[in-house]
Protein backbone atom coordinates (compact mmCIF):
# COMPACT_ATOMS: atom_id res chain seq x y z
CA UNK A 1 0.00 0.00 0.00
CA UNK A 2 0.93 3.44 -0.70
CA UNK A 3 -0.31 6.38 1.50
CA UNK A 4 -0.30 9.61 -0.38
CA UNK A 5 -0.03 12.83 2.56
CA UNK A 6 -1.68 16.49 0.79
CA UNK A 7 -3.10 14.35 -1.52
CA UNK A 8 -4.84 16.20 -4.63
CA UNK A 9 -5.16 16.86 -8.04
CA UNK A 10 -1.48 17.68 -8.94
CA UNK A 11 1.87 15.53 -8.69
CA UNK A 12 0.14 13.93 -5.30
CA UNK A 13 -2.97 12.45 -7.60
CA UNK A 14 -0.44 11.50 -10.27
CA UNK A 15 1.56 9.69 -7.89
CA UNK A 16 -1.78 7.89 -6.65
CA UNK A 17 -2.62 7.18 -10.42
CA UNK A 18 1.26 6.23 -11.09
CA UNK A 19 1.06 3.26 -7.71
CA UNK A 20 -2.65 2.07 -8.27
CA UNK A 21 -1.32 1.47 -12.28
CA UNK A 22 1.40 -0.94 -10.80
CA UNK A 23 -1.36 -3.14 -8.19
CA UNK A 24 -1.08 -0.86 -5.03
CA UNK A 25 -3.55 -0.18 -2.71
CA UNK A 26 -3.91 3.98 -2.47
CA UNK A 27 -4.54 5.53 1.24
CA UNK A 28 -5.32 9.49 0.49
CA UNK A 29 -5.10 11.75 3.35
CA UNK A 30 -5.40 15.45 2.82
CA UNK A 31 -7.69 18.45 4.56
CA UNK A 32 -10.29 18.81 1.66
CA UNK A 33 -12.67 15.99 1.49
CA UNK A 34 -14.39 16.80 -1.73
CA UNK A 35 -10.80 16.67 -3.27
CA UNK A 36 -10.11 13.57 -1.68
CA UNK A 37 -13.53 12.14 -2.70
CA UNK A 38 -13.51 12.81 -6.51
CA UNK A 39 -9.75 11.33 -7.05
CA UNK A 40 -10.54 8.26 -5.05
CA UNK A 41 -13.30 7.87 -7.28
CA UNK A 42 -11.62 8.26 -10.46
CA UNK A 43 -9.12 6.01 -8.61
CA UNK A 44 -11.34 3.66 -7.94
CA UNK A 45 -13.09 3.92 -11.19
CA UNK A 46 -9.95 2.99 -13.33
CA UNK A 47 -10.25 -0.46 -10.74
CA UNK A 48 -8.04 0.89 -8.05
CA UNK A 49 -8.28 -0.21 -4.92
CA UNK A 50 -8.40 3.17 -2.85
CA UNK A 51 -9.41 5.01 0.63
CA UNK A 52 -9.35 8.22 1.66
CA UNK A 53 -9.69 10.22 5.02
CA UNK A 54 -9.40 14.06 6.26
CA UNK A 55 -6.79 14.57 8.83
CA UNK A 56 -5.19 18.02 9.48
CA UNK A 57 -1.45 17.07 8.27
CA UNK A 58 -0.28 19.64 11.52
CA UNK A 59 -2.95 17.48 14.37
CA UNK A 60 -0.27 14.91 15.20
CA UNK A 61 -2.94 13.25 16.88
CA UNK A 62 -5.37 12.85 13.94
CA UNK A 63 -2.78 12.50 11.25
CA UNK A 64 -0.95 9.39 13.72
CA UNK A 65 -4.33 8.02 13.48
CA UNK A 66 -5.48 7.99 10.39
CA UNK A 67 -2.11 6.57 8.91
CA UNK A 68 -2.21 4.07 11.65
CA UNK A 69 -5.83 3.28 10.44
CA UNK A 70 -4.80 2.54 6.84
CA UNK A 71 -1.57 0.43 7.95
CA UNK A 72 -3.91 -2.08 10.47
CA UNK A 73 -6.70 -2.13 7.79
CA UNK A 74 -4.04 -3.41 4.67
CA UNK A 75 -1.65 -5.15 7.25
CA UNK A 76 1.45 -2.73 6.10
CA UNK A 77 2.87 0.42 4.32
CA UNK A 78 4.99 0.12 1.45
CA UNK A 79 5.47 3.34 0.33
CA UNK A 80 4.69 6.76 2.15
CA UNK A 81 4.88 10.09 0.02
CA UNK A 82 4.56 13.46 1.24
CA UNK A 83 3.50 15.92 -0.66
CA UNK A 84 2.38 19.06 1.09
CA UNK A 85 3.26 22.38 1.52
CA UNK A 86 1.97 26.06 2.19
CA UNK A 87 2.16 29.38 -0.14
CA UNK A 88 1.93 32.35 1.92
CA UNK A 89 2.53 35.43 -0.22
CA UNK A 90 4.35 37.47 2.13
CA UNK A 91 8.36 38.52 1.75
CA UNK A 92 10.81 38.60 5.12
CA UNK A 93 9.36 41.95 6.32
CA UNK A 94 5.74 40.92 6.18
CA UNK A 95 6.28 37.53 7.56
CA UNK A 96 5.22 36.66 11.16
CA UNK A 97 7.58 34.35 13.56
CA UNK A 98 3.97 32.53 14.06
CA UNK A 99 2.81 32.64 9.89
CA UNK A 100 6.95 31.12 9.85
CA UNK A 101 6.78 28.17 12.13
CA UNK A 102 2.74 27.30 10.82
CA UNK A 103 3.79 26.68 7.52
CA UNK A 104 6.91 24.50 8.73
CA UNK A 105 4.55 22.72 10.45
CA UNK A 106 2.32 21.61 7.22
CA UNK A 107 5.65 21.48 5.09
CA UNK A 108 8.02 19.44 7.12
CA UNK A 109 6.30 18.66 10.11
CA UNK A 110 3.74 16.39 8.64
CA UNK A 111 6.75 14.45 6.96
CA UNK A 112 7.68 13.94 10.70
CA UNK A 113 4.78 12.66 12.47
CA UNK A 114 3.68 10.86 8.97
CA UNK A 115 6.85 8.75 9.13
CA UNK A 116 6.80 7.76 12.83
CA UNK A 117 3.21 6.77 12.33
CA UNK A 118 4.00 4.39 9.53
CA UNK A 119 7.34 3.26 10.70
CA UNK A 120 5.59 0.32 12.56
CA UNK A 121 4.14 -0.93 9.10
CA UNK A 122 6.95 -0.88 7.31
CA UNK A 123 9.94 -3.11 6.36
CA UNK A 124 12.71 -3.60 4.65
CA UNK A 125 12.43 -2.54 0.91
CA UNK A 126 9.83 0.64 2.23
CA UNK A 127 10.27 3.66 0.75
CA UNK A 128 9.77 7.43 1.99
CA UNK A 129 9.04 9.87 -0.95
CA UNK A 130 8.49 13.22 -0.82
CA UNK A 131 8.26 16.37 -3.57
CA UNK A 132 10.85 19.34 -2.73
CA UNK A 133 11.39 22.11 -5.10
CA UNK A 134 13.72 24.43 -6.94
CA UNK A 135 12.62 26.82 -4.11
CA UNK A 136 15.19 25.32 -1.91
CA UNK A 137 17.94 26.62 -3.82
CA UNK A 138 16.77 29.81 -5.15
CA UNK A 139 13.75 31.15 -2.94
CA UNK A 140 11.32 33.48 -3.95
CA UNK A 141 11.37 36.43 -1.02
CA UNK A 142 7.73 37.46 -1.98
CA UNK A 143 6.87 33.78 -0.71
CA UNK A 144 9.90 33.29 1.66
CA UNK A 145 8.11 30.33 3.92
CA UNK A 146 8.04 28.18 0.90
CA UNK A 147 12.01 28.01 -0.03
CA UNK A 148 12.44 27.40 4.19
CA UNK A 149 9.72 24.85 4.39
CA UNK A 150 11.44 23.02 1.09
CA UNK A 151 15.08 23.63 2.74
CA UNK A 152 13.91 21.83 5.72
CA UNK A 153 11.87 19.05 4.09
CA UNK A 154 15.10 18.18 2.23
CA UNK A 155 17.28 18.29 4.85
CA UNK A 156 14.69 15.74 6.88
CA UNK A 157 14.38 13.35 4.03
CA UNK A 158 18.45 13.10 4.30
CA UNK A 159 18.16 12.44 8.04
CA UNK A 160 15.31 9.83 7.70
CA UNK A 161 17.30 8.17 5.14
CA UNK A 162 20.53 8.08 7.32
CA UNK A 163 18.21 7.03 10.20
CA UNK A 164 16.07 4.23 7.99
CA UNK A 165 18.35 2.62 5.87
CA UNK A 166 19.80 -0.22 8.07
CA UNK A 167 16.48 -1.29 8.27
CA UNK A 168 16.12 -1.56 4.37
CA UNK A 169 13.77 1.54 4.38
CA UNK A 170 15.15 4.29 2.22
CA UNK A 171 13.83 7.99 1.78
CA UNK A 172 14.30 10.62 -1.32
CA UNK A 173 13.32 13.75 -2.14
CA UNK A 174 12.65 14.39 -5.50
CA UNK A 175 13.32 18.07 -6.28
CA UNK A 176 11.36 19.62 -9.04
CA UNK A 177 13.38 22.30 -11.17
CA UNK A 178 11.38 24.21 -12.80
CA UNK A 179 7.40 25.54 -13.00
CA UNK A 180 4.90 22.39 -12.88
CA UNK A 181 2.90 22.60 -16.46
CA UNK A 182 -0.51 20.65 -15.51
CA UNK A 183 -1.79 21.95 -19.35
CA UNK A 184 1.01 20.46 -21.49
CA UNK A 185 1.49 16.61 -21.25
CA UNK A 186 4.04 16.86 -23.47
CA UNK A 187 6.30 18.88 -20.86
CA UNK A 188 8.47 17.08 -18.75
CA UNK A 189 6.83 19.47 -15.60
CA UNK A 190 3.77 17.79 -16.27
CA UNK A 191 2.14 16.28 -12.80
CA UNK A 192 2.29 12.56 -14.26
CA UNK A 193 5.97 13.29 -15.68
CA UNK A 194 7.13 14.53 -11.93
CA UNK A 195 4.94 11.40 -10.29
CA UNK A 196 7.16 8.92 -12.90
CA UNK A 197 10.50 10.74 -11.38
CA UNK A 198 9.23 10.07 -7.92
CA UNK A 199 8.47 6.71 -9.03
CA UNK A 200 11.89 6.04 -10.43
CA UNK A 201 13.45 7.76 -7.39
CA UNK A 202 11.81 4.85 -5.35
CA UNK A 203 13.11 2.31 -7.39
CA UNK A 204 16.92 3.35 -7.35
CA UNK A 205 19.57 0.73 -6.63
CA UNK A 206 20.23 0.87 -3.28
CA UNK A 207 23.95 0.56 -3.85
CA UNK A 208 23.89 4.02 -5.47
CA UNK A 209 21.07 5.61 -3.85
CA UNK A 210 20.72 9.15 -3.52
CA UNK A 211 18.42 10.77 -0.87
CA UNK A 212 18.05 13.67 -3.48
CA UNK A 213 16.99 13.55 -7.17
CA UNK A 214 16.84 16.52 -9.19
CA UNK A 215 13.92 16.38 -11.72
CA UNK A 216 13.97 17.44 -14.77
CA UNK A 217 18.39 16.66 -14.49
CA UNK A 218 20.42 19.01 -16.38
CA UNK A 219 20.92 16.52 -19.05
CA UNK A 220 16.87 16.49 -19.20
CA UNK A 221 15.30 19.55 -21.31
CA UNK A 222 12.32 20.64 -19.63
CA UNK A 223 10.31 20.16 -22.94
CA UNK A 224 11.29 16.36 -23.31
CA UNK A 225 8.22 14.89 -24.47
């Protein structure tokens, strides 16, 4: 089973679509339930086998529970990807301490209390996923949470990985370099190009792995079709 954290219509539903193609199960957890409810249909619809639930990604409590209630209901987690994070358009003078450390929460925090929730159900050959972003590198300061929250999420993923990987469980980040392009499925920023990069992230060797993938590479023009 794969549980799918901010789960939506973007690269989160593509990585849904991208799993349920290959036989997984598809857990959706994410704060809006009519989102939630019309891609679990459509997953469900193309013979998916898929469940949904709204949990608050920064309620530790609710989010612990609802991944917990996934895990006991399929009997284990394979793969976990997180996928949230929050746009506040506001540059370093504008920003609040408190509008700072509530975005952190739904950006890296979740990734957090979503792993320790699913560590339990997981063994060796589990994977931790989760979509970072140019922002990282080179932040916008007119949205100045959202290069710290992807910063931090990257810098968590290489920790979890350090932390998992004696235990066969392996985490990446797959960084996204450029503008997603949910209009053009011949870009390689379209939503089910970035969920096939994720994918393929997951399924490094092991011997070579890499807890951070840039996607598109260098050597990939953004326009690859």
């Amino acid at each position: 089973m794969i549980v799918v954290v901010g789960a939506g219509p973007g690269v989160s539903g593509s990585v849904a679509r991208r799993y349920g193609s290959e036989g997984y199960d598809v857990a959706l957890l994410g704060r809006e339930d009519d989102v939630l409810t019309e891609l679990g249909t459509s997953l469900q619809a193309s013979g998916v086998t898929a469940g949904w639930a709204v949990a608050d990604v920064t309620d530790v409590e609710a989010l612990t529970a609802a991944i917990t209630r996934f895990a006991e209901h399929s009997g284990r987690i394979d793969v976990l990807h997180y996928n949230p994070s929050a746009y506040r358009p506001k540059d370093p003078l504008h920003l609040t301490v408190p509008e700072l450390l509530e975005d952190v929460a739904l950006g890296v925090g979740g990734l957090l209390t979503a792993v320790q929730a699913a560590r339990p159900h997981m063994g060796p050959g589990g994977r931790v996923t989760a979509t970072g972003s140019i922002a990282a590198d080179r932040p916008s300061h007119e949205a100045a949470s959202l290069g710290v929250q992807k910063a931090a999420l990257r810098n968590l993923v290489h920790s979890l990985d350090a932390t998992l990987r004696d235990d066969g469980i392996r985490a990446v980040s797959v960084t996204v370099t450029g503008v997603l392009a949910p209009k053009d499925p011949a870009s390689a920023l379209h939503p089910d190009r970035v969920a096939e990069a994720i994918h393929a992230a997951a399924h490094q060797d092991e011997a070579a792995w890499r807890s951070e993938v840039a996607y598109p590479s260098k050597e990939d023009p953004v326009s690859a079709g």
